[in-house]
N, C-alpha and C. Protein backbone atom coordinates (compact mmCIF):
# COMPACT_ATOMS: atom_id res chain seq x y z
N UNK A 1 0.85 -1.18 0.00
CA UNK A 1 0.00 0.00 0.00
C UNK A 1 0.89 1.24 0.00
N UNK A 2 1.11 2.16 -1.00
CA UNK A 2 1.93 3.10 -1.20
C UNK A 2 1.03 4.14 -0.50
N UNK A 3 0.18 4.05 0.33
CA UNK A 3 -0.05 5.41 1.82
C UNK A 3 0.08 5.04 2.81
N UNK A 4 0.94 4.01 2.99
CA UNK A 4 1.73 3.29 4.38
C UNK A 4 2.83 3.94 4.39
N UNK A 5 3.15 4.68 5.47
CA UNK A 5 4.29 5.58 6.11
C UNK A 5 4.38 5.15 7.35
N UNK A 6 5.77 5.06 7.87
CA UNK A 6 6.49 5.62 8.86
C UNK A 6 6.94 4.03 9.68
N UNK A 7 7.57 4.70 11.09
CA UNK A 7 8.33 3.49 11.42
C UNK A 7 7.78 2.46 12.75
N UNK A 8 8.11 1.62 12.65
CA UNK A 8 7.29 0.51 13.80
C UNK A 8 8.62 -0.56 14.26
N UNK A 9 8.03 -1.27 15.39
CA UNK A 9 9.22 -1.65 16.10
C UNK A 9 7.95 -3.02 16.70
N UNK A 10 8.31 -4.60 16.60
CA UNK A 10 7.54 -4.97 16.88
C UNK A 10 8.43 -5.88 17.65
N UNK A 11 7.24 -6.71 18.53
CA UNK A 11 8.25 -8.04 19.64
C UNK A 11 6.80 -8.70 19.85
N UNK A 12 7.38 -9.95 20.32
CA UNK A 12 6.77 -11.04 20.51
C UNK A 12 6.76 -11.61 22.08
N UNK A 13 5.70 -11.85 22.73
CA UNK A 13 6.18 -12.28 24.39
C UNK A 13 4.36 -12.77 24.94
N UNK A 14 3.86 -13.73 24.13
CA UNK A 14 2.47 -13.73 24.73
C UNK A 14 2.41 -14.48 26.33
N UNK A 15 1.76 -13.63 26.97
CA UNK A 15 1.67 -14.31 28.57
C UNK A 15 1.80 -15.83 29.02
N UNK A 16 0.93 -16.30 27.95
CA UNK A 16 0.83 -18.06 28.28
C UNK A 16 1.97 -18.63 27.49
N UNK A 17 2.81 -18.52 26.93
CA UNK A 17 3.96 -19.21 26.37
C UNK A 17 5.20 -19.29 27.36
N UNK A 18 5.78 -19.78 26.60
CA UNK A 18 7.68 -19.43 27.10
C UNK A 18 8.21 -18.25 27.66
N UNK A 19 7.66 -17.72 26.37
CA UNK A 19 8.30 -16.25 25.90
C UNK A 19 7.69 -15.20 26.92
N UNK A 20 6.81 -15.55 27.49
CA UNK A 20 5.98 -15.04 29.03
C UNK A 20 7.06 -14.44 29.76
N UNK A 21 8.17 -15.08 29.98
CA UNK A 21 8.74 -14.35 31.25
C UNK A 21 9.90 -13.09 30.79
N UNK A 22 9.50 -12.76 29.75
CA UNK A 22 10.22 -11.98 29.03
C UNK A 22 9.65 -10.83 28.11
N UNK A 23 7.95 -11.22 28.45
CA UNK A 23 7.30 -10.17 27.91
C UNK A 23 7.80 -8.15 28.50
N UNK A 24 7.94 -8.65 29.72
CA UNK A 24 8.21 -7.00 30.00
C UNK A 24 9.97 -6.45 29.63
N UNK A 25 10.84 -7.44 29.19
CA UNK A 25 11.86 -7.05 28.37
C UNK A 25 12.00 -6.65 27.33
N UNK A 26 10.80 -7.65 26.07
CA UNK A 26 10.85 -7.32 25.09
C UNK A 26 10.12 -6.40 24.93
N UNK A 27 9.15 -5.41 25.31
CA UNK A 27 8.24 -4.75 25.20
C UNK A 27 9.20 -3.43 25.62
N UNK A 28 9.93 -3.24 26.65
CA UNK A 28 10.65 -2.46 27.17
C UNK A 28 11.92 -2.23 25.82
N UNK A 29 12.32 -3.02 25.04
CA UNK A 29 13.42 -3.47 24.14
C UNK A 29 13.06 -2.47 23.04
N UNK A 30 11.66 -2.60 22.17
CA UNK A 30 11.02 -2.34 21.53
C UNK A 30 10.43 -0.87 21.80
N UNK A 31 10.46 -0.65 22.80
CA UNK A 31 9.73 0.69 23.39
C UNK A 31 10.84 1.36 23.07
N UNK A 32 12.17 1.26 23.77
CA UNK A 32 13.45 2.15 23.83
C UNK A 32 13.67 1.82 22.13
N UNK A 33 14.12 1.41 21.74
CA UNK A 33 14.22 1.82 19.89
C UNK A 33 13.32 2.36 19.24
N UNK A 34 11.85 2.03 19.25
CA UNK A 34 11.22 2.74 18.85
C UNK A 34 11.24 4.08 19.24
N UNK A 35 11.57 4.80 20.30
CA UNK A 35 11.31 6.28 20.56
C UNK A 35 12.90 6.62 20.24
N UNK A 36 13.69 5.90 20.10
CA UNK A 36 15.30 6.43 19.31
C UNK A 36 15.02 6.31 17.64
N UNK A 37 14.78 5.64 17.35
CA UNK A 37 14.58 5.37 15.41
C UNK A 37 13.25 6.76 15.54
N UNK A 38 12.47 6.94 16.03
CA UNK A 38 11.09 8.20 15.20
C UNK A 38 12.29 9.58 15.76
N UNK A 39 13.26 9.49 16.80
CA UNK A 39 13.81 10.48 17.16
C UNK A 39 14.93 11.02 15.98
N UNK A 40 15.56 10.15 15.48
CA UNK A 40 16.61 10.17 14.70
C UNK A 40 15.91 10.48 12.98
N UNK A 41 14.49 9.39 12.98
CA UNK A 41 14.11 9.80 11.63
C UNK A 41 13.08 10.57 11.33
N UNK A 42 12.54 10.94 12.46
CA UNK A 42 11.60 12.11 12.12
C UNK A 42 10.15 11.68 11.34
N UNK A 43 9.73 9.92 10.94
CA UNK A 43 8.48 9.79 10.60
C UNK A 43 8.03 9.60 11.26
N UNK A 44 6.43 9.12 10.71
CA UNK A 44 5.48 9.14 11.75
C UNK A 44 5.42 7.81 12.51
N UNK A 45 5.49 7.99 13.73
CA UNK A 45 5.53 6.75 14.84
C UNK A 45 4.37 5.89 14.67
N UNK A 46 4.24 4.78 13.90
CA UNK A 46 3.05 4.11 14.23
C UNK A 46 3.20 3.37 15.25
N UNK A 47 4.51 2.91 16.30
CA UNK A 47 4.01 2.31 17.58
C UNK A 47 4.82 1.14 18.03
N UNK A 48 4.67 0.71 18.79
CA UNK A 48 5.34 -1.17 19.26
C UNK A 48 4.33 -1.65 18.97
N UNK A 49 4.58 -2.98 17.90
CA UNK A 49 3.35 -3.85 18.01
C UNK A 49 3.61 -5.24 18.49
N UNK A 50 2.59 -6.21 18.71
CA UNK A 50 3.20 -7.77 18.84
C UNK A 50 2.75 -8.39 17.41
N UNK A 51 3.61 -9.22 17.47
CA UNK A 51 2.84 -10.14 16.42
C UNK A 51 3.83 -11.44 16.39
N UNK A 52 3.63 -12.29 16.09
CA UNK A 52 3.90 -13.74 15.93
C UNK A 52 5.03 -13.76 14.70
N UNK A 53 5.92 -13.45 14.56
CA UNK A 53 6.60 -13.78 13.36
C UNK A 53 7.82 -14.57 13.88
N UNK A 54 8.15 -15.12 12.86
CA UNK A 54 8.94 -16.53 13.42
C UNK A 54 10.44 -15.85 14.11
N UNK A 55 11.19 -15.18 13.43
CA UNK A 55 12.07 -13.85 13.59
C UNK A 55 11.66 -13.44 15.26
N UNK A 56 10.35 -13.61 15.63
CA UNK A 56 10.70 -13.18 16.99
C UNK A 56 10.17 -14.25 17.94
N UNK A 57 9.61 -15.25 17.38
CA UNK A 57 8.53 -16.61 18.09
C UNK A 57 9.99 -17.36 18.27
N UNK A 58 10.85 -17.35 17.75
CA UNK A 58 12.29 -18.86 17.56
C UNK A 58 13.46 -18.18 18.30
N UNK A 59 13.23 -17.18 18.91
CA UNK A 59 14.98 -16.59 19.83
C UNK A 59 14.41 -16.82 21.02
N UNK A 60 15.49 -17.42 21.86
CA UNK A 60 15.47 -17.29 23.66
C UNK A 60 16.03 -16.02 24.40
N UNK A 61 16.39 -15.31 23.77
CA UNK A 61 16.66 -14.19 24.53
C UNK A 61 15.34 -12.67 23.74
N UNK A 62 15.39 -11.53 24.64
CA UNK A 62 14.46 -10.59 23.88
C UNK A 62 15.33 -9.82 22.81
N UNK A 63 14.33 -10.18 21.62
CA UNK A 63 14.44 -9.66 20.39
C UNK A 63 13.35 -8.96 19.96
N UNK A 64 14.01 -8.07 18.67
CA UNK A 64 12.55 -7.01 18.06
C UNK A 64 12.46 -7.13 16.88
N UNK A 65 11.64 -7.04 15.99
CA UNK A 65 11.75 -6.47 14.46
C UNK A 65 11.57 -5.06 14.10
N UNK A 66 12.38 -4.39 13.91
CA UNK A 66 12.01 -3.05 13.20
C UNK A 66 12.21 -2.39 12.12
N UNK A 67 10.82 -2.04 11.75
CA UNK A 67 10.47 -1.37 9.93
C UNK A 67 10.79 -0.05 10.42
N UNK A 68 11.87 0.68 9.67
CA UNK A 68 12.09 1.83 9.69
C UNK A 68 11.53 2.41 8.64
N UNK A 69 10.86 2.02 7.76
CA UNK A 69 10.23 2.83 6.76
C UNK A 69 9.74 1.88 5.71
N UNK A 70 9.01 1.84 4.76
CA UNK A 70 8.30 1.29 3.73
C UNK A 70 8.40 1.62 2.31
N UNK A 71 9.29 0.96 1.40
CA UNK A 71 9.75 0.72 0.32
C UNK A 71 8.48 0.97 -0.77
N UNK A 72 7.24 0.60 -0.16
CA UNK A 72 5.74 0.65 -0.93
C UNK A 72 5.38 1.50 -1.09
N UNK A 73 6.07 2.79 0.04
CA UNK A 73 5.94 4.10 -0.42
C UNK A 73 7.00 5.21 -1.06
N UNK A 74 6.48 5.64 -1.75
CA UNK A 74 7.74 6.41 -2.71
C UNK A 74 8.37 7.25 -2.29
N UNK A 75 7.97 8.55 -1.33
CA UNK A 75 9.09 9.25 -0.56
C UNK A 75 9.71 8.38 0.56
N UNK A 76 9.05 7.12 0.97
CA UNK A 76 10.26 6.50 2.07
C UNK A 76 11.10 5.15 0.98
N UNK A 77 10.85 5.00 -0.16
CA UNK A 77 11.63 4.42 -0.63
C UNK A 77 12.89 5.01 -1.32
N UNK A 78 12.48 6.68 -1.21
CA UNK A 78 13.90 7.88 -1.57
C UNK A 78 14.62 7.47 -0.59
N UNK A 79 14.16 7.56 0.39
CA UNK A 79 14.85 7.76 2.02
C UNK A 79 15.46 6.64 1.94
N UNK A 80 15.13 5.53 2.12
CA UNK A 80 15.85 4.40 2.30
C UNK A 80 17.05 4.33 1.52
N UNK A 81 16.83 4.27 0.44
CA UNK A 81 18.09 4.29 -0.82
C UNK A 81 19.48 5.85 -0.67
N UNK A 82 19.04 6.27 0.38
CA UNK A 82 20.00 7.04 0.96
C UNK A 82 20.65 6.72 2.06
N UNK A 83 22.28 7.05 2.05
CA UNK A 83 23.16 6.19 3.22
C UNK A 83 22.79 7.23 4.30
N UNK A 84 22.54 8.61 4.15
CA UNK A 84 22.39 9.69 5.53
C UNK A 84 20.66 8.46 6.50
N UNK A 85 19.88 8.36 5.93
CA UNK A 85 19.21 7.89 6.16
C UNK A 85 19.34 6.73 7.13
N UNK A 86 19.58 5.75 6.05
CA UNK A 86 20.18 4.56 6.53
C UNK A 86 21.04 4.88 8.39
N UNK A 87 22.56 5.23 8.15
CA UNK A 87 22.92 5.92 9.33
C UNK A 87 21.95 6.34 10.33
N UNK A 88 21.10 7.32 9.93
CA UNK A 88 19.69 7.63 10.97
C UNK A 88 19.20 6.44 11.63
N UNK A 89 18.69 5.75 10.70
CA UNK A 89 18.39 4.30 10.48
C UNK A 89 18.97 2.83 12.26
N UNK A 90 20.50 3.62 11.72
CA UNK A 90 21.04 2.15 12.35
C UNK A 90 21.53 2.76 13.67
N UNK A 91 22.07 4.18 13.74
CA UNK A 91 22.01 4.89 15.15
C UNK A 91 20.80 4.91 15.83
N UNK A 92 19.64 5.35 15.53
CA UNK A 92 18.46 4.86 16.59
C UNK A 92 18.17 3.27 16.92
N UNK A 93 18.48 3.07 16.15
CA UNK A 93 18.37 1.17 16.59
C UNK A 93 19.63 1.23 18.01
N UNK A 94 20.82 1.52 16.79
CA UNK A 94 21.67 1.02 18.71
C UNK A 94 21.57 2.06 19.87
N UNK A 95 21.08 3.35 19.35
CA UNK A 95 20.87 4.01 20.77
C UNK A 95 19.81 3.40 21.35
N UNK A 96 18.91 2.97 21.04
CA UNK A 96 17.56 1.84 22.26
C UNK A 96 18.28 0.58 22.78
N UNK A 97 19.35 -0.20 21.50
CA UNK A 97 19.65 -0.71 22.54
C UNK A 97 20.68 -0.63 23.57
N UNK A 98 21.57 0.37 23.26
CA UNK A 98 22.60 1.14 24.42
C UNK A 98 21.34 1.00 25.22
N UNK A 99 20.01 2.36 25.60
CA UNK A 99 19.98 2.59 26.32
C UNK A 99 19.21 1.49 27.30
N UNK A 100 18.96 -0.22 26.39
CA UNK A 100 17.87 -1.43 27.07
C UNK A 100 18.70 -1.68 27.95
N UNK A 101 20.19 -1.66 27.70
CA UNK A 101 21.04 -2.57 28.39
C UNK A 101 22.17 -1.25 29.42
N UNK A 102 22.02 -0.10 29.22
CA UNK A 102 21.52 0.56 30.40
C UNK A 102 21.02 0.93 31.74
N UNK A 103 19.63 0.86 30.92
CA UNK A 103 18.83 0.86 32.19
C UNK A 103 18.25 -0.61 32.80
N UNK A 104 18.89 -1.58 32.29
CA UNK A 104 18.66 -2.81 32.79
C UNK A 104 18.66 -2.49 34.50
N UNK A 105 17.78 -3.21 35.19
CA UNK A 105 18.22 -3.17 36.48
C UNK A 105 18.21 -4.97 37.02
């Protein structure tokens, strides 16, 4: 859908599984990158979401997936194909997780 904009940060941790005792890591994981990646790139925040994808259902430790932007759309497929971007891109990713492993307590 080329009127799909902006960036999302998703994790996986449903209560009744495994992955249960790790829901408030990964959610916390996902929270801190997401508010570093919309800080660094300036689109529109659509949010932390969950969802089931195998990428985050198959790791034992907390992991995230994050769409920094959408190729389906034509001004974020400019963006992407730019290295300033990109950079934007991969510094908000590791500043969330600098700051997960941080504020770990």
């Amino acid at each position: 859908n080329p009127a799909i904009s902006g960036t999302s940060t998703y994790y996986y941790a449903p209560q009744d599984s495994v992955l249960g005792a790790q829901r408030a890591a990964r959610q916390r994981l996902a929270t801190l990158v997401q508010r570093e990646l919309v800080a660094q790139l300036g689109r529109r925040d659509i949010g932390i979401l969950e969802a089931n994808f195998a990428v985050l259902r198959e790791t034992t430790v907390p992991s995230i997936l994050v769409e920094t932007a959408f190729i389906s759309n034509k001004e974020e497929e400019q963006l992407l194909a730019t290295e300033e971007f990109r950079a934007k891109a991969a510094r908000g990713i590791a500043n969330g997780i600098i700051r997960y492993f941080a504020e770990q307590q």
